[in-house]
N, C-alpha and C. Protein backbone atom coordinates (compact mmCIF):
# COMPACT_ATOMS: atom_id res chain seq x y z
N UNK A 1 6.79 23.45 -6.58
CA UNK A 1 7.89 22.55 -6.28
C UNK A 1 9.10 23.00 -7.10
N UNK A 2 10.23 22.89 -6.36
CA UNK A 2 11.57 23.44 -7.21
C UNK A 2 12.26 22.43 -8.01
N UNK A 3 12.90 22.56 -9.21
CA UNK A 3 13.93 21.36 -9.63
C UNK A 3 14.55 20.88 -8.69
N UNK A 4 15.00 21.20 -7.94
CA UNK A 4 15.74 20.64 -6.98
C UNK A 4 15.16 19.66 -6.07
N UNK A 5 13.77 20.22 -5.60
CA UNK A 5 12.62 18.89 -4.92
C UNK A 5 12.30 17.76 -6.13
N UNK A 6 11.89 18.09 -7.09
CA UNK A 6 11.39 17.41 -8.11
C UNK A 6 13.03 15.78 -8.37
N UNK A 7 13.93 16.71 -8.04
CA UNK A 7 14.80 15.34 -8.62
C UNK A 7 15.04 14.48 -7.37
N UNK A 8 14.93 15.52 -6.46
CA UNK A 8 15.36 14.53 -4.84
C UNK A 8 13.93 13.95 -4.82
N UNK A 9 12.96 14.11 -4.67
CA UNK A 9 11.99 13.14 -5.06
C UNK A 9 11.94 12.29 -5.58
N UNK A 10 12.72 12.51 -7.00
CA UNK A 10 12.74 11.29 -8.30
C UNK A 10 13.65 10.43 -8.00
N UNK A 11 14.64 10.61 -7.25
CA UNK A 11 16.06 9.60 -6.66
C UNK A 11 15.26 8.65 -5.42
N UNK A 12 14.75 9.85 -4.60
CA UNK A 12 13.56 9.21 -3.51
C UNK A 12 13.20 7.75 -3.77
N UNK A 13 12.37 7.95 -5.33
CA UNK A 13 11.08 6.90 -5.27
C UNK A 13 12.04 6.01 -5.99
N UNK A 14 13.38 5.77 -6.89
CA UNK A 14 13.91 4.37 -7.52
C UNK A 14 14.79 4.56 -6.38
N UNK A 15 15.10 4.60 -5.46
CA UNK A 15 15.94 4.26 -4.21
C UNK A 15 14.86 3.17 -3.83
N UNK A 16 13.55 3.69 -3.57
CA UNK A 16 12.45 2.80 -2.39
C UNK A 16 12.43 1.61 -3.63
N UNK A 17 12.33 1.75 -4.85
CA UNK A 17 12.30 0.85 -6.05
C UNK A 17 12.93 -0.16 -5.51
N UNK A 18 14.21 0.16 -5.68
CA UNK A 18 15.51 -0.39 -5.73
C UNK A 18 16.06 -1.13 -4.07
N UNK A 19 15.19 -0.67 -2.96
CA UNK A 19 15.00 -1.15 -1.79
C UNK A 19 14.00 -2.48 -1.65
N UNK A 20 13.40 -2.43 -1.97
CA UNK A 20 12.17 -3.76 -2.42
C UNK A 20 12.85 -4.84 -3.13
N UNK A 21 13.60 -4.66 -4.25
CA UNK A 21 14.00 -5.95 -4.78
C UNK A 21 15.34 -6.37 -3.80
N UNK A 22 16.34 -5.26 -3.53
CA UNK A 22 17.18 -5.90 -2.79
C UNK A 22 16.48 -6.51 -1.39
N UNK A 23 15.69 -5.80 -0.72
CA UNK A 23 15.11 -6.47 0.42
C UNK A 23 14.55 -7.95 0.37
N UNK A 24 13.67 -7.87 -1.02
CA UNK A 24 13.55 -9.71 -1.39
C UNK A 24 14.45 -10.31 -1.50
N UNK A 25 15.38 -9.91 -2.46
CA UNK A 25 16.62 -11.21 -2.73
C UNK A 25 17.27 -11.71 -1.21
N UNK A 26 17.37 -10.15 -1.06
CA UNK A 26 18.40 -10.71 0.79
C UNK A 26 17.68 -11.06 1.73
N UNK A 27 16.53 -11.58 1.52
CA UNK A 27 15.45 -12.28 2.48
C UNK A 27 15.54 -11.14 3.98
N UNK A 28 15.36 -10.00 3.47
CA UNK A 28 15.18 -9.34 4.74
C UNK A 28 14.17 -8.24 4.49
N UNK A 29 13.05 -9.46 5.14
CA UNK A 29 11.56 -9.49 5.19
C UNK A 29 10.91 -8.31 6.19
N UNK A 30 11.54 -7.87 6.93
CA UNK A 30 11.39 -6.74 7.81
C UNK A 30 11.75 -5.78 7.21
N UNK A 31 12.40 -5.51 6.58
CA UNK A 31 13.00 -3.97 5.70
C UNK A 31 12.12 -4.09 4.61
N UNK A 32 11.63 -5.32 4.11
CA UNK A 32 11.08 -5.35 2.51
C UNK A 32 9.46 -4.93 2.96
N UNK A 33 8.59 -5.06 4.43
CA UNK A 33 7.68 -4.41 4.60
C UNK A 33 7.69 -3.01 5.35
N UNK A 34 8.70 -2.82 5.84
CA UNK A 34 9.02 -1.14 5.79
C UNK A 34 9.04 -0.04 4.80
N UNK A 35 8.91 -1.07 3.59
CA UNK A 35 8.45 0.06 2.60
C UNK A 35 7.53 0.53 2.25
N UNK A 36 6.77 -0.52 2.65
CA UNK A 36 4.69 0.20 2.22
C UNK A 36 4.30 1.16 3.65
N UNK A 37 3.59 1.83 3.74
CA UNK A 37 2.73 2.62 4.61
C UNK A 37 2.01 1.38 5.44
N UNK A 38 1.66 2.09 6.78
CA UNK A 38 1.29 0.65 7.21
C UNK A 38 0.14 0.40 6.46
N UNK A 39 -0.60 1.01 6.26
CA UNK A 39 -1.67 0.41 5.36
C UNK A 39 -1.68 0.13 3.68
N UNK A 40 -0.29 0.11 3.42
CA UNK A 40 -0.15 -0.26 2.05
C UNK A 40 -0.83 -1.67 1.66
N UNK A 41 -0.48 -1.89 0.30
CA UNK A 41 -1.15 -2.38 -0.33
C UNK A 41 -0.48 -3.44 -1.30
N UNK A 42 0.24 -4.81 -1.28
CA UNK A 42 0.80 -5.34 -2.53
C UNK A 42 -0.34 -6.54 -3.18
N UNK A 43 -0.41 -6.09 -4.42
CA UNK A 43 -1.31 -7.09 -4.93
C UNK A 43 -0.99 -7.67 -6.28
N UNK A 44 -1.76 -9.04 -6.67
CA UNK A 44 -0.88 -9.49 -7.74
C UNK A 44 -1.79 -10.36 -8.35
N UNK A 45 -2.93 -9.65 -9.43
CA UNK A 45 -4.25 -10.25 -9.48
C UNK A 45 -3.85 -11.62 -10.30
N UNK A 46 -3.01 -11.60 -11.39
CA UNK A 46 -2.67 -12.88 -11.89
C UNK A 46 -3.03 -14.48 -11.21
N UNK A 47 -2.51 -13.94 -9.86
CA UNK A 47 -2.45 -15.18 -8.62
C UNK A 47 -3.98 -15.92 -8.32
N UNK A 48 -4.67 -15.23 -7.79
CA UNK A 48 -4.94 -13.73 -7.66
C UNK A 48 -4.90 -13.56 -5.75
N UNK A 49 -3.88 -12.41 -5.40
CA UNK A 49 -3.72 -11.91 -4.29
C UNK A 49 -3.44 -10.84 -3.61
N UNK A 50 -3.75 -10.32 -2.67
CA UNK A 50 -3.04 -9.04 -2.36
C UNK A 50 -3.00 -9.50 -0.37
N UNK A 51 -1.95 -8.28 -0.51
CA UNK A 51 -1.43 -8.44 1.06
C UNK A 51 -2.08 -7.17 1.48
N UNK A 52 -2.61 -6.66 2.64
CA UNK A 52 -2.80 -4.98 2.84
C UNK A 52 -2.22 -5.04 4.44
N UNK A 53 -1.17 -3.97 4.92
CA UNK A 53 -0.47 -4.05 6.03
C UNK A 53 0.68 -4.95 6.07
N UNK A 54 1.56 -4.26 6.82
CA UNK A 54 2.93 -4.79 6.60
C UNK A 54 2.88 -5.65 7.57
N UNK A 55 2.31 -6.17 8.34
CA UNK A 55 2.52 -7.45 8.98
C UNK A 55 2.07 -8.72 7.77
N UNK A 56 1.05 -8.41 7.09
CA UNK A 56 0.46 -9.38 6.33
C UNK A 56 1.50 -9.39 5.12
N UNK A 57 2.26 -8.38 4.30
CA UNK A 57 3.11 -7.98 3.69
C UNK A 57 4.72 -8.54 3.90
N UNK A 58 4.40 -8.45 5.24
CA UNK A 58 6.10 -9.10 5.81
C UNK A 58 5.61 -10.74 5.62
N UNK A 59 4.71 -11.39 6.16
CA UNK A 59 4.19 -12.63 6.27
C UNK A 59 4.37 -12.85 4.74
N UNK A 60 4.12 -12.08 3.92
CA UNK A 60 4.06 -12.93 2.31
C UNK A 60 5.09 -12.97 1.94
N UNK A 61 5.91 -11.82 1.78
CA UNK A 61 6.95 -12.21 1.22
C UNK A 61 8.07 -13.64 1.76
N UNK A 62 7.67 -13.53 3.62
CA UNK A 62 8.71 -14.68 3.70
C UNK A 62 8.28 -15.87 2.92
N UNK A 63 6.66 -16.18 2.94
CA UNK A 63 6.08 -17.24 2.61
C UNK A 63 6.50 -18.00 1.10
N UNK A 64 6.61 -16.44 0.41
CA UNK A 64 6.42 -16.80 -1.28
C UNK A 64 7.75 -16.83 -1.09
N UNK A 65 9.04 -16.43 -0.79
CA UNK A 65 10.25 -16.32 -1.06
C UNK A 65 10.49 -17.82 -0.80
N UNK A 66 10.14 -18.54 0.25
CA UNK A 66 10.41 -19.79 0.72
C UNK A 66 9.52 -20.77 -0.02
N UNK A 67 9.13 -20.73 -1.12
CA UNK A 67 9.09 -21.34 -2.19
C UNK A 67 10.26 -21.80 -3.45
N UNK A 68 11.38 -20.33 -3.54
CA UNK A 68 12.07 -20.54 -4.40
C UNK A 68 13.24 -21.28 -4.12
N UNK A 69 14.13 -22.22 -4.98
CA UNK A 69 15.53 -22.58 -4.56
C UNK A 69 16.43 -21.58 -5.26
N UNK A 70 15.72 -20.70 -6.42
CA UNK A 70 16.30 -19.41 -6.77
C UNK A 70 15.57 -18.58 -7.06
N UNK A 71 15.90 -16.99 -6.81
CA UNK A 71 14.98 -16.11 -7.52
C UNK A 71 15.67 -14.97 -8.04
N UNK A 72 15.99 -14.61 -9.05
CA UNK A 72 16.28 -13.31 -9.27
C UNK A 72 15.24 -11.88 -9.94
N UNK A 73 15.66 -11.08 -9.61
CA UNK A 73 14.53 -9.77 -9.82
C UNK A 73 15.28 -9.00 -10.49
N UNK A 74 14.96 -8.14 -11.45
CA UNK A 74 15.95 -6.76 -11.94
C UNK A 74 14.85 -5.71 -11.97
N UNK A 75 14.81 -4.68 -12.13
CA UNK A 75 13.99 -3.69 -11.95
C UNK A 75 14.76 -2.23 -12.75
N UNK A 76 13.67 -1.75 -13.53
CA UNK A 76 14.42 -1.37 -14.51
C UNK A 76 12.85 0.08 -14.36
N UNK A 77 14.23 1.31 -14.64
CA UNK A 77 13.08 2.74 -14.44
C UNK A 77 11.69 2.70 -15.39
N UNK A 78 10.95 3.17 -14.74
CA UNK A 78 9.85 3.18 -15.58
C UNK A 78 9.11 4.87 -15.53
N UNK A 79 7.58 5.34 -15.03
CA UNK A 79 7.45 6.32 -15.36
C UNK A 79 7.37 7.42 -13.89
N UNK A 80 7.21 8.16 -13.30
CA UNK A 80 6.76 8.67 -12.31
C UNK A 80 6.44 9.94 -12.22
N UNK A 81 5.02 10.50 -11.78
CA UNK A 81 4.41 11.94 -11.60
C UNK A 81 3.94 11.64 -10.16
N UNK A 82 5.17 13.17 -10.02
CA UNK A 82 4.67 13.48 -8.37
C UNK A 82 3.75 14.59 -8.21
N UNK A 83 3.04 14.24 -7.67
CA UNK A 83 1.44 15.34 -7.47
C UNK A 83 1.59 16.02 -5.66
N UNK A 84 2.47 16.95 -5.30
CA UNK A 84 2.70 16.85 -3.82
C UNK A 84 3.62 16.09 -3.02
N UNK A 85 2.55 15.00 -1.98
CA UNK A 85 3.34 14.10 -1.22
C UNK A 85 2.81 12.95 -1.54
N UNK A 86 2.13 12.83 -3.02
CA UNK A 86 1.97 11.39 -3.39
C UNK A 86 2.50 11.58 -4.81
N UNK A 87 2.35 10.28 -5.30
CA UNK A 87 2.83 10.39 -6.78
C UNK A 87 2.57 9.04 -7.06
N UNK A 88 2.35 8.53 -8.75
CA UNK A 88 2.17 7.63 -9.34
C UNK A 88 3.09 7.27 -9.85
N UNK A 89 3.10 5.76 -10.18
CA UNK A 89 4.73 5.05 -11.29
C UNK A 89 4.35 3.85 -11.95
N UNK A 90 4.78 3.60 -12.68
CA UNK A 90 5.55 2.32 -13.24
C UNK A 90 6.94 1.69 -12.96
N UNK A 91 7.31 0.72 -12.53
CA UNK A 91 8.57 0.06 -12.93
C UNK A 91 8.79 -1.42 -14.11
N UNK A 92 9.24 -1.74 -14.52
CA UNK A 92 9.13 -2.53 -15.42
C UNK A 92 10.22 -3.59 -14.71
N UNK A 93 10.05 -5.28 -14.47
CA UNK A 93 10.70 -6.14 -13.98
C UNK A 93 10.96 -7.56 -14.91
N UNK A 94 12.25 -7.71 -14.15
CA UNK A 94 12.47 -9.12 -15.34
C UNK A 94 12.72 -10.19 -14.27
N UNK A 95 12.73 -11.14 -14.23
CA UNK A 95 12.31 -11.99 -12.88
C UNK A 95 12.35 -13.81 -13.87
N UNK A 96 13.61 -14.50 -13.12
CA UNK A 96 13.23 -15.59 -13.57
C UNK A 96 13.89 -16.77 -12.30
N UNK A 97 13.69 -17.98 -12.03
CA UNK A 97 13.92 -18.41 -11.15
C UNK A 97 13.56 -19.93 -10.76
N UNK A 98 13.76 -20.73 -10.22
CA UNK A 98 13.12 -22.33 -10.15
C UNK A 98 12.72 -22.36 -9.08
N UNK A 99 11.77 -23.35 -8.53
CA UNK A 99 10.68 -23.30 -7.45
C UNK A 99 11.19 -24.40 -6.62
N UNK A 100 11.15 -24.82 -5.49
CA UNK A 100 11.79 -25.92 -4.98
C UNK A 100 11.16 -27.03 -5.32
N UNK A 101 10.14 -27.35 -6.28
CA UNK A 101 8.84 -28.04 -6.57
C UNK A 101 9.93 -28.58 -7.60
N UNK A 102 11.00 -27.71 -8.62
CA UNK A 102 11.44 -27.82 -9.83
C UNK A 102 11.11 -27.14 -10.72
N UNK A 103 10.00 -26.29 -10.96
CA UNK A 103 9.47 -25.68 -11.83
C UNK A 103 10.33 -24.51 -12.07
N UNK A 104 9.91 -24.16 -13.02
CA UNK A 104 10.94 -22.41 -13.70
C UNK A 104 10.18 -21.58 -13.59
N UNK A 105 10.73 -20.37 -14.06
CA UNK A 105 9.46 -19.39 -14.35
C UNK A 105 10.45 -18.22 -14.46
N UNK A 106 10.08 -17.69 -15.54
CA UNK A 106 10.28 -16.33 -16.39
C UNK A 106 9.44 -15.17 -16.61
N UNK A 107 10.13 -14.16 -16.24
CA UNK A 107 8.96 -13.34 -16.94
C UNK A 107 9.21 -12.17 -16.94
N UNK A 108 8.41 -10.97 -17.53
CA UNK A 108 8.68 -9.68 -17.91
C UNK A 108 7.36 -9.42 -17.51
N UNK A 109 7.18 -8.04 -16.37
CA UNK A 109 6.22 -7.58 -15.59
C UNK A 109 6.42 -6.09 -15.55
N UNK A 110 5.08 -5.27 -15.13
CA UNK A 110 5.26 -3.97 -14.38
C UNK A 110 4.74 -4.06 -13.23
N UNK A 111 5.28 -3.23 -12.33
CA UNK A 111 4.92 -2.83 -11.27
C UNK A 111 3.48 -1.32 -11.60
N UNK A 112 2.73 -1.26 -11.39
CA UNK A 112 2.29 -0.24 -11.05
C UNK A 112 2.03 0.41 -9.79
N UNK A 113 2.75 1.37 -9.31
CA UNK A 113 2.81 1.92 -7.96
C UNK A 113 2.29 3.48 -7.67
N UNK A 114 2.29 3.24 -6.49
CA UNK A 114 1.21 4.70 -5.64
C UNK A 114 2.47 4.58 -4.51
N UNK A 115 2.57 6.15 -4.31
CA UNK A 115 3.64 6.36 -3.87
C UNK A 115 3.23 7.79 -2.54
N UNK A 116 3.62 7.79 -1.36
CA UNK A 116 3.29 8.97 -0.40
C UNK A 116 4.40 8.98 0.19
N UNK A 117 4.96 10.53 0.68
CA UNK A 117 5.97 10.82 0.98
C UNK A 117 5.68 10.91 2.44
N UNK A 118 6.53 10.27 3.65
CA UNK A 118 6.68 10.16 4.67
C UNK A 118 7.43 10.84 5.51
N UNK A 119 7.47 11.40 6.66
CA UNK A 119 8.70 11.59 7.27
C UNK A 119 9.72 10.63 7.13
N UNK A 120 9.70 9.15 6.88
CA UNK A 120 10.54 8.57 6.98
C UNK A 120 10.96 8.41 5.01
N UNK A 121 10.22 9.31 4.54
CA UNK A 121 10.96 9.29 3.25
C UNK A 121 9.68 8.72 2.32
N UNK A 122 10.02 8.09 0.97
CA UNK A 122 8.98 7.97 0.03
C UNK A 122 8.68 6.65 0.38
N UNK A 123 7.35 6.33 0.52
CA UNK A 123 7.42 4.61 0.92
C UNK A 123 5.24 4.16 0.14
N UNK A 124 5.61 3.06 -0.21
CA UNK A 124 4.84 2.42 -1.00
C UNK A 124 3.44 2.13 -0.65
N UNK A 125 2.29 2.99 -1.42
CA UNK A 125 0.89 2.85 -0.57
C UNK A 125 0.22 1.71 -1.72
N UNK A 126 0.83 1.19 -2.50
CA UNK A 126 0.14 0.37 -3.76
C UNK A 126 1.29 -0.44 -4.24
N UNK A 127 1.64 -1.47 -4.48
CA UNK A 127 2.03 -1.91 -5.41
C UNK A 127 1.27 -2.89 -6.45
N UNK A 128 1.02 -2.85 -7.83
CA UNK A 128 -0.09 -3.73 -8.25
C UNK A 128 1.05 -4.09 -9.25
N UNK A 129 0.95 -5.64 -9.29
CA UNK A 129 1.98 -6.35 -10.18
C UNK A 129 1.34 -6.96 -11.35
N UNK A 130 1.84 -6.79 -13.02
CA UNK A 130 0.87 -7.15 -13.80
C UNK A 130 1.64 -8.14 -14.80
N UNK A 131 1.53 -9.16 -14.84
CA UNK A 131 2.94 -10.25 -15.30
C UNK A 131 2.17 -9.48 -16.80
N UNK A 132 3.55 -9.48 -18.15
CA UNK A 132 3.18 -9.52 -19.26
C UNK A 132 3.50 -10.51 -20.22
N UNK A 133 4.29 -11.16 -20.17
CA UNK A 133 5.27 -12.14 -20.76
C UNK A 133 5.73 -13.47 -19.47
N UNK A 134 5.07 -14.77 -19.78
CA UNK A 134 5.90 -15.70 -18.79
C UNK A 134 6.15 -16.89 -19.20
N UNK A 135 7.14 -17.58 -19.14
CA UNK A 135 7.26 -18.93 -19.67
C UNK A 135 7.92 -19.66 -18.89
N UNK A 136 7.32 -20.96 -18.65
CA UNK A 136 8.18 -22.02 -17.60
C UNK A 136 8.28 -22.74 -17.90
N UNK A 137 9.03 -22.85 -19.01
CA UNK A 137 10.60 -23.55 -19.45
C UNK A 137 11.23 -24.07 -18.40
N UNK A 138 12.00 -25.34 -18.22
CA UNK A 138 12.90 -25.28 -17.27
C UNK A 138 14.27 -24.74 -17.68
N UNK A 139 14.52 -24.10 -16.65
CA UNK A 139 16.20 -23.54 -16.68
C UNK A 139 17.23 -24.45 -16.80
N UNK A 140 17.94 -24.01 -17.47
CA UNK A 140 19.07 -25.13 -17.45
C UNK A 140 20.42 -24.84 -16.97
N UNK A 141 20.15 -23.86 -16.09
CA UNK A 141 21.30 -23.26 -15.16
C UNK A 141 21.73 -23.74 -14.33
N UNK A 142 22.16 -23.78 -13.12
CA UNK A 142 22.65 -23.77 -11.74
C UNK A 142 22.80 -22.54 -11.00
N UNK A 143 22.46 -22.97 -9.53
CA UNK A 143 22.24 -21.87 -8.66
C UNK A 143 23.22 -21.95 -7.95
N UNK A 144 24.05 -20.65 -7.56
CA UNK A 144 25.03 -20.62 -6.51
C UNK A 144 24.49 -19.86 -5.49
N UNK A 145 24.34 -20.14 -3.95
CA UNK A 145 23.80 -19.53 -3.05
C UNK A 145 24.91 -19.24 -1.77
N UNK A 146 25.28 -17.72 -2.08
CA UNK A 146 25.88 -17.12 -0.80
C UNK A 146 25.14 -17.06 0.22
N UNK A 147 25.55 -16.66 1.46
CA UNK A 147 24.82 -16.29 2.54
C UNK A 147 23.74 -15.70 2.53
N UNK A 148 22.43 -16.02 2.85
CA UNK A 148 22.00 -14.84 3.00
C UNK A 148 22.03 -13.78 3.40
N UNK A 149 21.54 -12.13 3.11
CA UNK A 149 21.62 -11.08 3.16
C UNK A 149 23.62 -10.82 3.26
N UNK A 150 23.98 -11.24 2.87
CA UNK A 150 25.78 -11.23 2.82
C UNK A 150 26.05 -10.56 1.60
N UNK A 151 26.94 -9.09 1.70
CA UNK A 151 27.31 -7.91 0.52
C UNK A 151 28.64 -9.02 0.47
N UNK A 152 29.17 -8.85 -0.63
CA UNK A 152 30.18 -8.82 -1.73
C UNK A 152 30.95 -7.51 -1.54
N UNK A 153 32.20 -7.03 -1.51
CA UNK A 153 33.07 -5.68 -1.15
C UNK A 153 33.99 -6.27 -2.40
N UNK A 154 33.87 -5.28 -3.48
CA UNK A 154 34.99 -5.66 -4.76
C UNK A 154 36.33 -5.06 -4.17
């Protein structure tokens, strides 16, 4: 593999990163299961759950998203070895938000991910979510809610 594959690869996989959280926030649940393989995999033993296939994948996320009256995600680089047309990672996430129930919830997580390169580009055969830190505190914020899936142009 050349430096040159090795970094377009590495842009590859925090693009697909970085496609997943924006696809949650902007509730666009069809793009956010276009990222796993169809037979991918999101799981989240804490819960304990996993989705396998992007129909079941698209189905969760709308489900769990329509729980929150807010949610925010940040996603922050973590590790990645590409072996070929797969490769392994970490991402590390900070995630806090209130439930329409009222409840809060905070927390500091990794992603651990499995990764295969597609014709349609790098897309997600694993995601395993491992909360490390959570506290539900209530927030004492306020939520402002734009449109959904609606960009901002500075």
């Amino acid at each position: 593999m050349t430096d040159l594959q090795a970094l377009t690869d590495r842009v590859g996989i925090e693009a697909l990163r970085g496609e997943f959280t924006d696809a949650g926030m902007m509730h666009d649940y069809d793009r956010f299961a276009s990222l796993f393989t169809h037979d991918g995999a999101w799981r989240m033993p804490h819960i304990p759950v996993e989705f396998v296939g992007r129909a079941k994948i698209r189905a969760a996320i709308e489900r769990l998203q329509d729980h929150w009256e807010c949610f925010v995600q940040t996603v922050h680089p973590g590790t990645i070895r590409i072996e070929g047309d797969t490769a392994v990672g970490r991402a590390y996430v900070a995630e806090f938000g209130r439930m329409r129930d009222g409840s809060s919830h905070l927390n500091y997580s990794l992603y651990h991910d499995r990764y295969r390169r597609t014709r349609d580009g790098w897309k997600f055969t694993e995601r395993l979510y491992e909360v490390r830190y959570l506290d539900t505190s209530p927030l004492a914020g306020s939520a402002s809610h734009p449109a959904r899936g609606s960009v901002r142009e500075s």
